[in-house]
Protein backbone atom coordinates (compact mmCIF):
# COMPACT_ATOMS: atom_id res chain seq x y z
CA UNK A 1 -73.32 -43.40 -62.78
CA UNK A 2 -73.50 -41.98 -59.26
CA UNK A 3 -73.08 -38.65 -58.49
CA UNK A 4 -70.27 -36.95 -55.94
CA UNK A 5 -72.10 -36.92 -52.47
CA UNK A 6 -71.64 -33.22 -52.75
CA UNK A 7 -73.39 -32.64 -55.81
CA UNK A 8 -76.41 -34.85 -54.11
CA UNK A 9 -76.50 -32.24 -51.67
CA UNK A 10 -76.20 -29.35 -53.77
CA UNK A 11 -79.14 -30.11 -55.97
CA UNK A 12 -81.67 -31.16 -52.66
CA UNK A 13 -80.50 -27.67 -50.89
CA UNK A 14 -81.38 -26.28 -54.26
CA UNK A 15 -84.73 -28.33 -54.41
CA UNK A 16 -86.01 -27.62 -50.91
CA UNK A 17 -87.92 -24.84 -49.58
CA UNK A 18 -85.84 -25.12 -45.90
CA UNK A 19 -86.10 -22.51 -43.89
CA UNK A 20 -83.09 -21.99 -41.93
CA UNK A 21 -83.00 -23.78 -38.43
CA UNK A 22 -83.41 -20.89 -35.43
CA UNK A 23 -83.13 -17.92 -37.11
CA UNK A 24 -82.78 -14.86 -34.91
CA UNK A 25 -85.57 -12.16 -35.44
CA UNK A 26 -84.38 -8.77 -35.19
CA UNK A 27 -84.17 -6.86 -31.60
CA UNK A 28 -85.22 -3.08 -31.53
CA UNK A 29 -81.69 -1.24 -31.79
CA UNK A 30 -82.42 -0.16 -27.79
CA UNK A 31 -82.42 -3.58 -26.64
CA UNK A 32 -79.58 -5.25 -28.80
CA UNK A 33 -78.94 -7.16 -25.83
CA UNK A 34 -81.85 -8.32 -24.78
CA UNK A 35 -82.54 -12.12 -25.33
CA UNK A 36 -83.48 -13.22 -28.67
CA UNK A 37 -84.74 -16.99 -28.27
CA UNK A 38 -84.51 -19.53 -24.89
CA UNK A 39 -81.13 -21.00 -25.30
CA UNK A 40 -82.33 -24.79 -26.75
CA UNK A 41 -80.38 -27.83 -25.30
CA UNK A 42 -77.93 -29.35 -27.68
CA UNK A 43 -79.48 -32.59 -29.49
CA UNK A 44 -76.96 -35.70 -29.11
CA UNK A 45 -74.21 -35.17 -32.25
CA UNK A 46 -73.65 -38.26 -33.55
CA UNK A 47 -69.58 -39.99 -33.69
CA UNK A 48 -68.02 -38.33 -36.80
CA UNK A 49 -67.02 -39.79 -39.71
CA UNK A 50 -63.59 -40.53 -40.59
CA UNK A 51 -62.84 -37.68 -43.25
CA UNK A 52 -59.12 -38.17 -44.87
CA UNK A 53 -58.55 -35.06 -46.72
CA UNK A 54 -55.02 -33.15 -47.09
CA UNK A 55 -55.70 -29.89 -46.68
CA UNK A 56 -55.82 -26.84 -49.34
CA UNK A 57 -52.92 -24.79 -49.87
CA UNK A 58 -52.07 -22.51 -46.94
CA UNK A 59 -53.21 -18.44 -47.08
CA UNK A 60 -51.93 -16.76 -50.09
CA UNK A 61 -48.62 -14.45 -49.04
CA UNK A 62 -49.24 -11.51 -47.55
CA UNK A 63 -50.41 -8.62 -49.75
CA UNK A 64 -50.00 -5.25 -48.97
CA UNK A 65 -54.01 -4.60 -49.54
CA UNK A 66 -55.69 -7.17 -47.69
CA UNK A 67 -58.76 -8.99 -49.46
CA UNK A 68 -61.37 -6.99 -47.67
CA UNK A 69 -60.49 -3.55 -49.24
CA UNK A 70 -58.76 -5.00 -52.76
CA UNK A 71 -62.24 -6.93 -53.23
CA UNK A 72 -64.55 -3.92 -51.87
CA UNK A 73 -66.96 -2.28 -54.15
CA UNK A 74 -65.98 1.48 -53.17
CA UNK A 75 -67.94 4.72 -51.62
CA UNK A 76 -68.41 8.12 -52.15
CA UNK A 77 -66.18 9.48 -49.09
CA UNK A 78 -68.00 11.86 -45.88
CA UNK A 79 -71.46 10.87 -47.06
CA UNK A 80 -73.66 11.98 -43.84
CA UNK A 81 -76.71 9.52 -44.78
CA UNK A 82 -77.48 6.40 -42.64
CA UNK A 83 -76.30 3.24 -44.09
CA UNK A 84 -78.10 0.44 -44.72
CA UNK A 85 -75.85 -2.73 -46.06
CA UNK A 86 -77.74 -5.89 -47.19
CA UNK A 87 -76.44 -9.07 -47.42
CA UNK A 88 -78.38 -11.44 -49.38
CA UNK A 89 -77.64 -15.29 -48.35
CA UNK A 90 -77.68 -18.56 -50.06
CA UNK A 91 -76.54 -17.66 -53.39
CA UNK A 92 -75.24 -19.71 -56.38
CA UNK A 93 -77.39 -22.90 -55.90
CA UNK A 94 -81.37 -21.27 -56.64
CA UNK A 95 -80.23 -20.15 -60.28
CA UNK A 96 -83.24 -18.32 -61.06
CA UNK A 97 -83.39 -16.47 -57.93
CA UNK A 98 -79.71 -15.90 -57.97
CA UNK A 99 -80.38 -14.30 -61.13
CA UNK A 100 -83.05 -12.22 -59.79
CA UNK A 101 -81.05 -10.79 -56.90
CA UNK A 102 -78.30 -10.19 -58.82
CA UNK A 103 -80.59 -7.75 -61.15
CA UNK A 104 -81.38 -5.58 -57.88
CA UNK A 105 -80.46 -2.24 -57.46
CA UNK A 106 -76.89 -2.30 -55.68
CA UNK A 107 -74.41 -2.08 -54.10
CA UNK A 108 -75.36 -5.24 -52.42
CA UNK A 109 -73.36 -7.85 -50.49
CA UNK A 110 -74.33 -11.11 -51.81
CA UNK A 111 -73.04 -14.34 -49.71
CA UNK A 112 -72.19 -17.21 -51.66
CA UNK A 113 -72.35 -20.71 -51.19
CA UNK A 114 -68.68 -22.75 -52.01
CA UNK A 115 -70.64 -25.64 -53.00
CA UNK A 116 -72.66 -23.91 -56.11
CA UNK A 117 -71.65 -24.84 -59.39
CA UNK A 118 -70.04 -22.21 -61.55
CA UNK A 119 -69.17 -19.56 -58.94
CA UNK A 120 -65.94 -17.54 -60.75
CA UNK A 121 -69.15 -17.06 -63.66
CA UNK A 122 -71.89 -16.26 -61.43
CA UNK A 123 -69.65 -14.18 -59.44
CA UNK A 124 -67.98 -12.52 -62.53
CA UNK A 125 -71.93 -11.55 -63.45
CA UNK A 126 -72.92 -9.69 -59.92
CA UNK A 127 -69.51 -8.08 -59.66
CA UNK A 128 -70.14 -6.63 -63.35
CA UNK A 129 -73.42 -5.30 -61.41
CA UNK A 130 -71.51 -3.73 -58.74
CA UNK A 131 -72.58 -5.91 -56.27
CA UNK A 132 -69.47 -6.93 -53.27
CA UNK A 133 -69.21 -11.10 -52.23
CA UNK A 134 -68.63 -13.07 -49.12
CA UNK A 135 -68.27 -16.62 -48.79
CA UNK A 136 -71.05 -18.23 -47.02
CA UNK A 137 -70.07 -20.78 -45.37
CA UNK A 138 -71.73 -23.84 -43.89
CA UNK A 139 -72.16 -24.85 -40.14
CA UNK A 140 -73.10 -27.28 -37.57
CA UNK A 141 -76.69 -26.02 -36.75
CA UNK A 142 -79.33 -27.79 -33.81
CA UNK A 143 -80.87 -29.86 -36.66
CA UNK A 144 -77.42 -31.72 -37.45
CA UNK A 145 -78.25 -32.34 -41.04
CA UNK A 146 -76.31 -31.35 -44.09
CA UNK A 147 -79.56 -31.18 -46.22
CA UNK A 148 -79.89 -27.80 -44.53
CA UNK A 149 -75.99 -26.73 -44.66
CA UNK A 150 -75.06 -28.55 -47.53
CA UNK A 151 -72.00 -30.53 -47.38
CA UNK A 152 -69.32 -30.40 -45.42
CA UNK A 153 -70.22 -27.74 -42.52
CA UNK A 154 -67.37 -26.62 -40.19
CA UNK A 155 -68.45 -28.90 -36.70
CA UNK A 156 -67.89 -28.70 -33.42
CA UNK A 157 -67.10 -32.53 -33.13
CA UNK A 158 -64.73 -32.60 -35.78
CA UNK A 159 -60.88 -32.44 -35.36
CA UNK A 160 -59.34 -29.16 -36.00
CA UNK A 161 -57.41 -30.37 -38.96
CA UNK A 162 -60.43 -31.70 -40.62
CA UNK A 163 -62.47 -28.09 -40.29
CA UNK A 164 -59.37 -26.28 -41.17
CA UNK A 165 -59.36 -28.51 -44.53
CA UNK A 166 -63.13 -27.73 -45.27
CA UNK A 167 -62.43 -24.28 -44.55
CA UNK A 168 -59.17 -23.66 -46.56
CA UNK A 169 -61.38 -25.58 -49.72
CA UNK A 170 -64.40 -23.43 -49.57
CA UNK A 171 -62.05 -20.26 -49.16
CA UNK A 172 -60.59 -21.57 -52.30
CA UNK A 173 -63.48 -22.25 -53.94
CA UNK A 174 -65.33 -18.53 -53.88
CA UNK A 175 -63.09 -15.64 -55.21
CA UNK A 176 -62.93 -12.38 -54.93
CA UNK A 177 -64.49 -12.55 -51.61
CA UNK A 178 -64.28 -9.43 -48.98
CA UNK A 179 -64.78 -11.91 -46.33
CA UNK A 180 -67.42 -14.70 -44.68
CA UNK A 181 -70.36 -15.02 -42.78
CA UNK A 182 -71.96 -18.20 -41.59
CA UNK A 183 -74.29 -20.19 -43.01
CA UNK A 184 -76.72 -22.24 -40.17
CA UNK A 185 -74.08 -22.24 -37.15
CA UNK A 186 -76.51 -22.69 -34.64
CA UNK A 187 -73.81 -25.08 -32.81
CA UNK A 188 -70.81 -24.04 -34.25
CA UNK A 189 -71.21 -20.39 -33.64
CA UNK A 190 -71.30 -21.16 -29.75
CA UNK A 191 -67.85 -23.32 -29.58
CA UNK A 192 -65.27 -20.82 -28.97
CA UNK A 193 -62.42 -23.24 -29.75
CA UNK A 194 -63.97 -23.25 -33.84
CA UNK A 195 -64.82 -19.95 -33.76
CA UNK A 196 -61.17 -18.79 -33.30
CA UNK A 197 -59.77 -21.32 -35.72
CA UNK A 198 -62.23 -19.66 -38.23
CA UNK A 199 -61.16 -15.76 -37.19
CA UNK A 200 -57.73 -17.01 -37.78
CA UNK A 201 -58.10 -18.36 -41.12
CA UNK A 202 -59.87 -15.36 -42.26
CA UNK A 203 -56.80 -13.16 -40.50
CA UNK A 204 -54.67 -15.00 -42.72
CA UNK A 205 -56.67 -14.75 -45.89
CA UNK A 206 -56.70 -10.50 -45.18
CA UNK A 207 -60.78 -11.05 -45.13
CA UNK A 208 -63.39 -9.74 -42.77
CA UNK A 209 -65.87 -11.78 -40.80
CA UNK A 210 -69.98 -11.55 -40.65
CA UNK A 211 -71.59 -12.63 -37.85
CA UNK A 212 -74.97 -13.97 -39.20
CA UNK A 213 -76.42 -14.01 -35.18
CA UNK A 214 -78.59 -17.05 -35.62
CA UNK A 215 -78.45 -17.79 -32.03
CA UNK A 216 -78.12 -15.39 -28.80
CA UNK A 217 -74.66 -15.35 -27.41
CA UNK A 218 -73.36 -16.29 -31.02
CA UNK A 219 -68.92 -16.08 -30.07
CA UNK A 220 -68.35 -15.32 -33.87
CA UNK A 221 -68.28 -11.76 -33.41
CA UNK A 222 -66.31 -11.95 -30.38
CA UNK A 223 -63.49 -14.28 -31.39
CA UNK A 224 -63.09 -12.59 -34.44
CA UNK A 225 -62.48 -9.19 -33.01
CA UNK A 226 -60.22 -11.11 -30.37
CA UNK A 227 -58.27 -12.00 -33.62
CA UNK A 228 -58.00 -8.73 -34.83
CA UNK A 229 -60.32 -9.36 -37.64
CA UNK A 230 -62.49 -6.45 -38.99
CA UNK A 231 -66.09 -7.39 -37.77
CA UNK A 232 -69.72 -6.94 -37.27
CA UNK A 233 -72.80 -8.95 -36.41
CA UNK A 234 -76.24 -8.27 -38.29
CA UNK A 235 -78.52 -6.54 -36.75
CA UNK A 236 -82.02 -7.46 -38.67
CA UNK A 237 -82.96 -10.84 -40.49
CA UNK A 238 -85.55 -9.69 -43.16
CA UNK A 239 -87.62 -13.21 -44.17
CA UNK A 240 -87.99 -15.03 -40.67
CA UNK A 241 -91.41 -15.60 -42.25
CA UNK A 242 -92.53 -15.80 -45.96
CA UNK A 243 -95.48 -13.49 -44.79
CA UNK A 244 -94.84 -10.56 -46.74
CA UNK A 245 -96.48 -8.19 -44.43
CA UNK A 246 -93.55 -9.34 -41.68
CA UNK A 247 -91.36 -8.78 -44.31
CA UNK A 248 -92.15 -5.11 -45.00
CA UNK A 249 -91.94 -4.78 -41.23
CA UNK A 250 -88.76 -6.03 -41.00
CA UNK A 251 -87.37 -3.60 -43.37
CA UNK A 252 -89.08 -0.66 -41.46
CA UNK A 253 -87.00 -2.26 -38.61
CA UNK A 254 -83.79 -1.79 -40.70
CA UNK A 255 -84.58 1.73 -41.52
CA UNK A 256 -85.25 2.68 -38.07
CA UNK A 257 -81.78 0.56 -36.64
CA UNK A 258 -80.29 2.63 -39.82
CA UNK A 259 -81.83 6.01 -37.94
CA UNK A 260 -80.47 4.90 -34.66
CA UNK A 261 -76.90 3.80 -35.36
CA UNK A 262 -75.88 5.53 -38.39
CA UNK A 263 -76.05 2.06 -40.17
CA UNK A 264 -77.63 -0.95 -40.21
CA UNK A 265 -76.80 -4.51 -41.51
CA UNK A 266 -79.39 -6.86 -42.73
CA UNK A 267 -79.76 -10.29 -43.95
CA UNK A 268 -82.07 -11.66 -46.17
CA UNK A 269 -82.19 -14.54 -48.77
CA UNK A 270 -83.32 -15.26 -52.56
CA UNK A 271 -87.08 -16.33 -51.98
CA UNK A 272 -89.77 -14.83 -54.08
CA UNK A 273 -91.30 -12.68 -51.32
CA UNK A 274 -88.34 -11.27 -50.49
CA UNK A 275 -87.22 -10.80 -53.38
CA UNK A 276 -90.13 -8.26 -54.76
CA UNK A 277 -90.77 -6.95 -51.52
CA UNK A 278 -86.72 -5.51 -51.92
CA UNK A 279 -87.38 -4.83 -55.52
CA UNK A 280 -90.02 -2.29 -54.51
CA UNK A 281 -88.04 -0.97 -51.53
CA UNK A 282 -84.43 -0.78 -52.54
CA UNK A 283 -85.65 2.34 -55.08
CA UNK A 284 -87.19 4.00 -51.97
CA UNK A 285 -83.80 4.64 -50.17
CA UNK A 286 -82.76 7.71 -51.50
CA UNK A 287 -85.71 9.51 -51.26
CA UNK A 288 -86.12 8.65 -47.87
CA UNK A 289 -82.53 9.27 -46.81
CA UNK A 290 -81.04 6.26 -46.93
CA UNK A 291 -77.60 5.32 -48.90
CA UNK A 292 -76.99 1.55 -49.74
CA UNK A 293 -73.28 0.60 -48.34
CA UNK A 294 -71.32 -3.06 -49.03
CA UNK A 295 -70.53 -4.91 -46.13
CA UNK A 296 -66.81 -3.79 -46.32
CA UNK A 297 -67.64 -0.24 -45.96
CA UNK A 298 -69.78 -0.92 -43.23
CA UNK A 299 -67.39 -2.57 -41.29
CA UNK A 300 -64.96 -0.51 -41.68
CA UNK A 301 -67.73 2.46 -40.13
CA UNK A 302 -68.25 0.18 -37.12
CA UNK A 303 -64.80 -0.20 -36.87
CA UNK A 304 -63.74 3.41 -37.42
CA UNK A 305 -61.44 2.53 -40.60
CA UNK A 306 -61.60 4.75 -43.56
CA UNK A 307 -63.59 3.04 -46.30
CA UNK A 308 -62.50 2.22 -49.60
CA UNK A 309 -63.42 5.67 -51.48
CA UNK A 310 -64.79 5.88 -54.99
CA UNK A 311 -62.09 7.33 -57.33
């Protein structure tokens, strides 16, 4: 019996050790804008396939709480300590290591994949945790292969109709979700035409949008505030490198962005260095000053909304 093609992909993403195509390292928080990597030419795409697929059911009606605050895990109002928000990437596909992040000390914002099997359990098991969700969703990145994104990535030479359909799916298939950040997106991220049709969709859905930054002059940040969307772009990727000595440096970079803005958001993902170089530095926050936000609360601080407050 053959399997779906999308449970093929699933299990390779889940059985290599990829390391995500161009990944942005962080920029000192003086010099966000200074370039981040030469701007690589654009490999040939090839023609793309004919995809026949009715879309999901539209947005859900209006609610009078969008998703982003109904879904957010909630803070203690007027705290005066920098922030530090950390997103952890990739999740619901590595079971162990899902497992493992999940059993870090929270609130963290963990970014799921809509491709993982069992999400509304796995999810159910890090909200119990405290931990907030976003959907993670694939992209068109340089190295045009879905064995990196896993199936059916938003693209920049697909018709609208067909990435709306792949969008409104994977929406539908993570719940709960506070909003979405992009998976890959090394192309996609740079099309401004897909990047609105993606801040629109999440407009509709009440959600807020992630900019992952994995290439300079990313336009998901900037379509999505266009939109009206509640926004922000990451400011440090943690694991560039398995090296776990760049890894401990990246997180002094977070702490020191923290310092400087009055928050900081940072990505990382569920490998093993990563993973126990956060175990041992997640319990060093507090002591050093630090408070660990979800996304949504951070966004709404960059944004200058009033957070969801603890009760």
């Amino acid at each position: 019996m053959h399997l779906p093609r999308r449970a093929v992909l699933a299990s390779l993403l889940a059985a290599s050790t990829f390391s995500p195509s161009r990944r942005v390292p962080a920029q000192p928080a003086a010099d966000a804008t200074a370039p981040i990597d030469p701007d690589p030419v654009l490999p040939p795409l090839p023609a793309a396939p004919a995809v026949a697929a009715a879309p999901p059911a539209p947005p859900p009606a209006a609610s009078a709480i969008p998703a982003w605050r109904r879904f957010a895990v909630s803070v203690a109002a007027g705290d005066p300590r920098p922030k530090i928000a950390l997103v952890i990437d990739d999740m619901g596909v590595m079971r162990a290591r899902t497992t493992q992040a999940l059993d870090l000390p929270g609130p963290l914002t963990l970014a799921w994949f809509p491709f993982a099997p069992d999400l509304p359990e796995q999810m159910q098991a890090a909200a119990a945790r405290g931990h907030e969700a976003l959907l993670h969703m694939p992209m068109q990145s340089f190295s045009n292969s879905t064995l990196q994104t896993g199936p059916d990535p938003l693209r920049i030479d697909l018709p609208a109709e067909v990435n709306l359909a792949r969008l409104r799916a994977a929406m539908a298939a993570v719940p709960g979700v506070v909003g979405l950040n992009n998976h890959m997106g090394s192309v996609a991220t740079r099309d401004p035409a897909l990047m609105e049709l993606v801040a629109l969709q999440v407009r509709a859905h009440g959600m807020l949008f992630l900019d992952s930054v994995v290439v300079p002059h990313s336009l998901g940040l900037r379509q999505a505030e266009a939109a009206g969307v509640p926004a922000a772009g990451r400011d440090v990727f943690i694991d560039n490198t398995a090296n776990p000595g760049a890894i401990r440096t990246q997180l002094q970079e977070i702490e020191a962005t923290a310092r400087h803005l009055g928050y900081a958001i940072a990505i990382g993902h569920p490998r093993p260095h990563t993973l126990a170089a956060l175990a041992e530095w997640l319990p060093t926050l507090p002591g050093k000053g630090f408070v660990l936000w979800p996304i949504a609360a951070t966004v709404a601080l960059r944004n200058g909304i009033e957070p969801a407050a603890a009760v």
